[in-house]
Protein backbone atom coordinates (compact mmCIF):
# COMPACT_ATOMS: atom_id res chain seq x y z
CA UNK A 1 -149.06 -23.32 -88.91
CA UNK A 2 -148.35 -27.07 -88.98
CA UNK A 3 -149.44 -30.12 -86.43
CA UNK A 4 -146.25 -29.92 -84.81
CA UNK A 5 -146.10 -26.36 -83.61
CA UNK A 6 -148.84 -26.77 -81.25
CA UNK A 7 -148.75 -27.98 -77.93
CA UNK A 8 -152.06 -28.07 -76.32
CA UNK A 9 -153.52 -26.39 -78.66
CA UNK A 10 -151.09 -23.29 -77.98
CA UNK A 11 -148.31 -21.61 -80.22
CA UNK A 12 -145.22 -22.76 -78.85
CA UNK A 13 -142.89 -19.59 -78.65
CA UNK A 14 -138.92 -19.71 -78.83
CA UNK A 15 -137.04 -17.25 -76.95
CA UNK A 16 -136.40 -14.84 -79.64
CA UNK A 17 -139.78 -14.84 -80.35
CA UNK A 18 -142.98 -12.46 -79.00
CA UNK A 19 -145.01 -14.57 -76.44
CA UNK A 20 -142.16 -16.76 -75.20
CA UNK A 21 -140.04 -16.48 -71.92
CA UNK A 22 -136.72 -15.42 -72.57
CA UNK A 23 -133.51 -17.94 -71.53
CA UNK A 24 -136.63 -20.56 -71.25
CA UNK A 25 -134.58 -23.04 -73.70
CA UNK A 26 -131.62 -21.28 -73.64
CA UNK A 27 -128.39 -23.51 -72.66
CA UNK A 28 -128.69 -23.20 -68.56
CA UNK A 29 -132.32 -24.82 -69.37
CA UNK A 30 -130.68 -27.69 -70.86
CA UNK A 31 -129.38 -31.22 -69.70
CA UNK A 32 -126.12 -32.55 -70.73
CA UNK A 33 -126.78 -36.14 -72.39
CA UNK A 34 -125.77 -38.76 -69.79
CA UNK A 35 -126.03 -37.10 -67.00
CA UNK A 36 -129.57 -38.12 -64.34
CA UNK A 37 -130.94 -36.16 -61.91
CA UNK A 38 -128.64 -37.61 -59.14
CA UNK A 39 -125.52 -36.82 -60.88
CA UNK A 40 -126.82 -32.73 -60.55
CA UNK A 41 -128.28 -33.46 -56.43
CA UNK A 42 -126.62 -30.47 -54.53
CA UNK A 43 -123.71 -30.85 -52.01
CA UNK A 44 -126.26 -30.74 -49.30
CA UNK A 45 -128.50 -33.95 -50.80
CA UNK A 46 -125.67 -35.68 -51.20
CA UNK A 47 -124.19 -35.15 -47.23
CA UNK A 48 -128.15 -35.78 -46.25
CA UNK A 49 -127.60 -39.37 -48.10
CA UNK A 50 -124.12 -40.37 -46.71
CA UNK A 51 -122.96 -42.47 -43.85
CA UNK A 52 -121.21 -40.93 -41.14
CA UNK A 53 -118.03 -42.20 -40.77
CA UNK A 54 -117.05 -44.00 -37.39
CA UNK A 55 -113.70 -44.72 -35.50
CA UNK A 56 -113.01 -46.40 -32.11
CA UNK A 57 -110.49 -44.99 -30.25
CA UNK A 58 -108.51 -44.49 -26.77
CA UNK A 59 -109.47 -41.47 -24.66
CA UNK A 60 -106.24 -39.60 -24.34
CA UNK A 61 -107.40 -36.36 -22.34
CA UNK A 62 -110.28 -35.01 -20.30
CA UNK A 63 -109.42 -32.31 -18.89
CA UNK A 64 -111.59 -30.03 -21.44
CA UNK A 65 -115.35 -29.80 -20.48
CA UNK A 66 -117.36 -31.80 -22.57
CA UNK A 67 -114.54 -32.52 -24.89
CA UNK A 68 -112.02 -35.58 -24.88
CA UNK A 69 -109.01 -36.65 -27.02
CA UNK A 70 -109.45 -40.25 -29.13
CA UNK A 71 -106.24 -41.73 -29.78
CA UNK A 72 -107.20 -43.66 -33.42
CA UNK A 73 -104.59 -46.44 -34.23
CA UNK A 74 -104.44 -48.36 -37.90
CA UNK A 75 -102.56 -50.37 -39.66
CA UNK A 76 -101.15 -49.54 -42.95
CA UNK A 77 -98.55 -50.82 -45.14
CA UNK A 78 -95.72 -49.69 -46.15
CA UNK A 79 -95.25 -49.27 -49.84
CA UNK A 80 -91.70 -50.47 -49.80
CA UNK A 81 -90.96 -52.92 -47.11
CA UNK A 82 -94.50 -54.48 -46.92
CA UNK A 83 -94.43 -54.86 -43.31
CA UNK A 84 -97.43 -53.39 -41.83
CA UNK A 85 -96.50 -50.37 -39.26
CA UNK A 86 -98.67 -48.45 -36.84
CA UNK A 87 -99.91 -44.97 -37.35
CA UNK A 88 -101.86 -42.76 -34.82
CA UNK A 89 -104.52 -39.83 -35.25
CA UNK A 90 -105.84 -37.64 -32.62
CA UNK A 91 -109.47 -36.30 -32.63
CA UNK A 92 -111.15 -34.23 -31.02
CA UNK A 93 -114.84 -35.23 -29.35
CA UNK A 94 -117.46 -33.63 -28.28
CA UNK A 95 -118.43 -36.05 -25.03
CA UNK A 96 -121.43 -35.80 -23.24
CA UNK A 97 -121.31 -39.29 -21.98
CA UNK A 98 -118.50 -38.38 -19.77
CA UNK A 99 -115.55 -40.70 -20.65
CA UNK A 100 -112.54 -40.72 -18.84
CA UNK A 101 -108.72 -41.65 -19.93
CA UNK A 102 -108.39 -44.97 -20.77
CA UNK A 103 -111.94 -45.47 -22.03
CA UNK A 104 -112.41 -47.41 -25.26
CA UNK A 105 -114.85 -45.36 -27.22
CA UNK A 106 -116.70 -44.72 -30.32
CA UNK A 107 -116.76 -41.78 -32.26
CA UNK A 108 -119.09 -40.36 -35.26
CA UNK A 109 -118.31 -37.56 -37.39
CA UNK A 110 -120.15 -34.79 -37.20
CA UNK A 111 -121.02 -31.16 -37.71
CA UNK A 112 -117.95 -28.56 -36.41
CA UNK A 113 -118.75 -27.89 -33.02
CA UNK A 114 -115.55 -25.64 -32.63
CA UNK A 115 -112.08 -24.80 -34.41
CA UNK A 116 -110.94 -28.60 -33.82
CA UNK A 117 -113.53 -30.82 -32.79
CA UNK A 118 -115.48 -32.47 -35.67
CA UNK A 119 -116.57 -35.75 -33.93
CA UNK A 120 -118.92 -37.24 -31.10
CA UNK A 121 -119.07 -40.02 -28.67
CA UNK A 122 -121.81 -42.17 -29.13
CA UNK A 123 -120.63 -45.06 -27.00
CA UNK A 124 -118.22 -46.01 -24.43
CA UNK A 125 -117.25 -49.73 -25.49
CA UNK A 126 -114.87 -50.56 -22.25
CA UNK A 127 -114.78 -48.36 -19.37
CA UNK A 128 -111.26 -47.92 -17.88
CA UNK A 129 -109.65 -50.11 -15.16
């Protein structure tokens, strides 16, 4: 037995051999070169580190308890003409601030609350007049 098969002072056993834990440095047990410990962070870790998006919108609709409709408006530009036109998106909130039409808001994204609605209100920025 040489210096080199010893760790500890214990026989270091390969998986084929008597003693040592099968699969234990098989290929799953392996890391691919290049690639850290945050590269291989599960889907969940990685939503746990990641900013929320936010949008502020017009309040469309009310008439759904606890739920409004946020009218989102950007800019783009289009690819051809280069003149920048308007585009619209409707969300769903979930509102327990109790926004009206015509309210300014701002909305986070968040966990599905329902079949539609994947955002929140966390603030009313302009009440309507």
């Amino acid at each position: 037995m040489e210096e080199n098969d010893t760790v500890d002072g214990n026989l270091e056993a390969g998986p084929g051999q008597p003693g040592g834990t099968a699969g234990a440095a098989g290929p799953s047990a392996r890391q691919e070169p290049g690639v850290g410990a945050s590269e291989l962070a599960s889907p969940a870790q990685t939503a746990a580190t990641r900013r929320r998006q936010e949008k502020v919108g017009l309040v469309t609709s009310d008439k759904m308890q606890k739920t409004v409709v946020v009218r989102v408006e950007r800019q783009v530009r289009h690819p051809k003409y280069r003149r920048y036109i308007r585009r619209r998106s409707k969300f769903m909130a979930h509102d327990e601030l109790g926004s009206h039409v015509g309210d300014t808001v701002r909305i986070v994204e968040t966990r599905p609350m329902s079949a539609r609605k994947r955002w929140r209100v966390v603030e009313i920025l302009q009440k309507a007049r």
